[in-house]
C-alpha atoms as a PDB file:
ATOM      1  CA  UNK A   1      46.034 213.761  15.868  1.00  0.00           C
ATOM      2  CA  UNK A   2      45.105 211.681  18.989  1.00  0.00           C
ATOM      3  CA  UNK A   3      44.517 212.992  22.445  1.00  0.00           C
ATOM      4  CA  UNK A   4      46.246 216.051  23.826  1.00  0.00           C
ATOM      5  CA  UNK A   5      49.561 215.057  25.734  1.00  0.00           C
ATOM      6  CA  UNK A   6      49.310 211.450  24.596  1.00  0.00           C
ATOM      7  CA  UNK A   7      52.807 211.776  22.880  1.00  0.00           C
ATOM      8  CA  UNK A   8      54.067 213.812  26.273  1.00  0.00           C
ATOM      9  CA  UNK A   9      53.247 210.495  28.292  1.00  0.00           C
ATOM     10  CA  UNK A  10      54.815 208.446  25.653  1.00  0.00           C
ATOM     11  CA  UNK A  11      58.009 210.476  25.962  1.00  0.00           C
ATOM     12  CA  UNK A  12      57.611 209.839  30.006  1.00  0.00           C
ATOM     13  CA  UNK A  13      56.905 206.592  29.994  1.00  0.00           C
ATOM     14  CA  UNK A  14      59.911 205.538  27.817  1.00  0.00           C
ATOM     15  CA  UNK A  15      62.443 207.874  29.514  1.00  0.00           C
ATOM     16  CA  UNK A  16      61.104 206.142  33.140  1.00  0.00           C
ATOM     17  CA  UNK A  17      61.617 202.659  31.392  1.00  0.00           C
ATOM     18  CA  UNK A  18      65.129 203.611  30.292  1.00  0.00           C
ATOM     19  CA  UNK A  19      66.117 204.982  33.607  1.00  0.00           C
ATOM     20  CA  UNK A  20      64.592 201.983  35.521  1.00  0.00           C
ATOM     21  CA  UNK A  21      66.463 199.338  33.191  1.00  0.00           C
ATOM     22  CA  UNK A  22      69.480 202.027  33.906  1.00  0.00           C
ATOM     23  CA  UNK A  23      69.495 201.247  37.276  1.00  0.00           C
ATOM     24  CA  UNK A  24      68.834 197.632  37.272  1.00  0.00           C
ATOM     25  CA  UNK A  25      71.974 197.300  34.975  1.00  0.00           C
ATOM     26  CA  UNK A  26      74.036 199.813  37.153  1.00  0.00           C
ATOM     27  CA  UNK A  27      73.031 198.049  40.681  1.00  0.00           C
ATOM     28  CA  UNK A  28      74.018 194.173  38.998  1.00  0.00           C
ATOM     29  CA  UNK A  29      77.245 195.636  37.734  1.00  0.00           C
ATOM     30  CA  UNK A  30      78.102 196.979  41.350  1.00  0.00           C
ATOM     31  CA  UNK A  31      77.374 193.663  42.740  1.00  0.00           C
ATOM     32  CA  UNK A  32      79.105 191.793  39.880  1.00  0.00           C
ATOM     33  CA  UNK A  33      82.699 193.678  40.548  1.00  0.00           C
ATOM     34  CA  UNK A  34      82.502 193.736  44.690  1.00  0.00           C
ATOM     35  CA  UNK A  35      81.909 189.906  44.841  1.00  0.00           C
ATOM     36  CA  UNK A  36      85.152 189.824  41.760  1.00  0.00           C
ATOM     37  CA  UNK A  37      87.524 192.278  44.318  1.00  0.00           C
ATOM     38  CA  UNK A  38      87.028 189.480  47.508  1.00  0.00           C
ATOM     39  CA  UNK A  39      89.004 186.922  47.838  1.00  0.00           C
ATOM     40  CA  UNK A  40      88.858 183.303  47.045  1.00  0.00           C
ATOM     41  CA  UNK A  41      87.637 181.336  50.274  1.00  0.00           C
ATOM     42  CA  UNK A  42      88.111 178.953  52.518  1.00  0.00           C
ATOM     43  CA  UNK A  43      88.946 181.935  54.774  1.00  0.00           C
ATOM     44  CA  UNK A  44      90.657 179.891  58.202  1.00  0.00           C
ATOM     45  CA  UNK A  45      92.558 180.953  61.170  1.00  0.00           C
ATOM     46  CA  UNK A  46      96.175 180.279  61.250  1.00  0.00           C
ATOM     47  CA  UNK A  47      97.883 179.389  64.133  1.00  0.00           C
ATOM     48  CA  UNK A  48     102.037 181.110  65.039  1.00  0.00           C
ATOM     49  CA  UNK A  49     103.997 180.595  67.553  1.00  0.00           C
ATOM     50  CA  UNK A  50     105.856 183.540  69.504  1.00  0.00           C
ATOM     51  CA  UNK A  51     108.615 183.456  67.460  1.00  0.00           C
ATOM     52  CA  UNK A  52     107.279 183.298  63.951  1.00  0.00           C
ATOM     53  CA  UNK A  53     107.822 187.413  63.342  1.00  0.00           C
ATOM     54  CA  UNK A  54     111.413 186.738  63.872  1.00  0.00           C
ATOM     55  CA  UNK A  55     111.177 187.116  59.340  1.00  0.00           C
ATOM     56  CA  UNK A  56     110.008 189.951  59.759  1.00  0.00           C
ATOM     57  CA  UNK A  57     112.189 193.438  59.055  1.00  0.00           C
ATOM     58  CA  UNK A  58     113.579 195.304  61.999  1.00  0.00           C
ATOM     59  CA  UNK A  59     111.996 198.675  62.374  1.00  0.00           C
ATOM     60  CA  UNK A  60     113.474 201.727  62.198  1.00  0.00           C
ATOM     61  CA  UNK A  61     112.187 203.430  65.065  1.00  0.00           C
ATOM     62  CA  UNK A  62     109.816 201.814  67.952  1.00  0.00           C
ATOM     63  CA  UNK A  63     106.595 204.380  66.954  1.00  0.00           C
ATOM     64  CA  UNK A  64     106.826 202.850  63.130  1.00  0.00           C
ATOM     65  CA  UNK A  65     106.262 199.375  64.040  1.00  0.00           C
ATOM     66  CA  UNK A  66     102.763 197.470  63.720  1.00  0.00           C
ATOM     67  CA  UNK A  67     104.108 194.063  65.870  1.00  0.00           C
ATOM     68  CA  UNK A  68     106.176 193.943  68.709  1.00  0.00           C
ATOM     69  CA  UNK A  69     109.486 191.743  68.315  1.00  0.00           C
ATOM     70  CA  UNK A  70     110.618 190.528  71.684  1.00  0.00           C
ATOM     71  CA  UNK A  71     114.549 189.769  72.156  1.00  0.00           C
END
């Protein structure tokens, strides 16, 4: 019948490979999809002038605003 608890390590030894290969998979898939959600480079600084938020919608009230449009 072979040695006592042979089959017991056998059972270990595949359920550790299984989980290791799990994990390996799981981490390149994580990597995969956060470098596919970035986007495409050249990343560059852009230059505006004062006046380029003049496109921009008027806000409704002062506190709701992000910029600041000067008259």
């Amino acid at each position: 019948m072979g040695i006592p608890g042979e089959r017991r390590r056998t059972v270990w030894r595949l359920v550790t490979i299984v989980w290791v290969l799990a994990v390996a998979v799981a981490g390149g898939l994580t990597l995969w999809m956060q470098d596919s959600t970035e986007p495409a480079g050249p990343y560059r600084w852009e230059r505006t002038e004062p006046g380029d938020a003049q496109h921009l919608p008027p806000c409704p009230t002062p506190q709701a605003c992000a910029y600041v449009t000067s008259p």
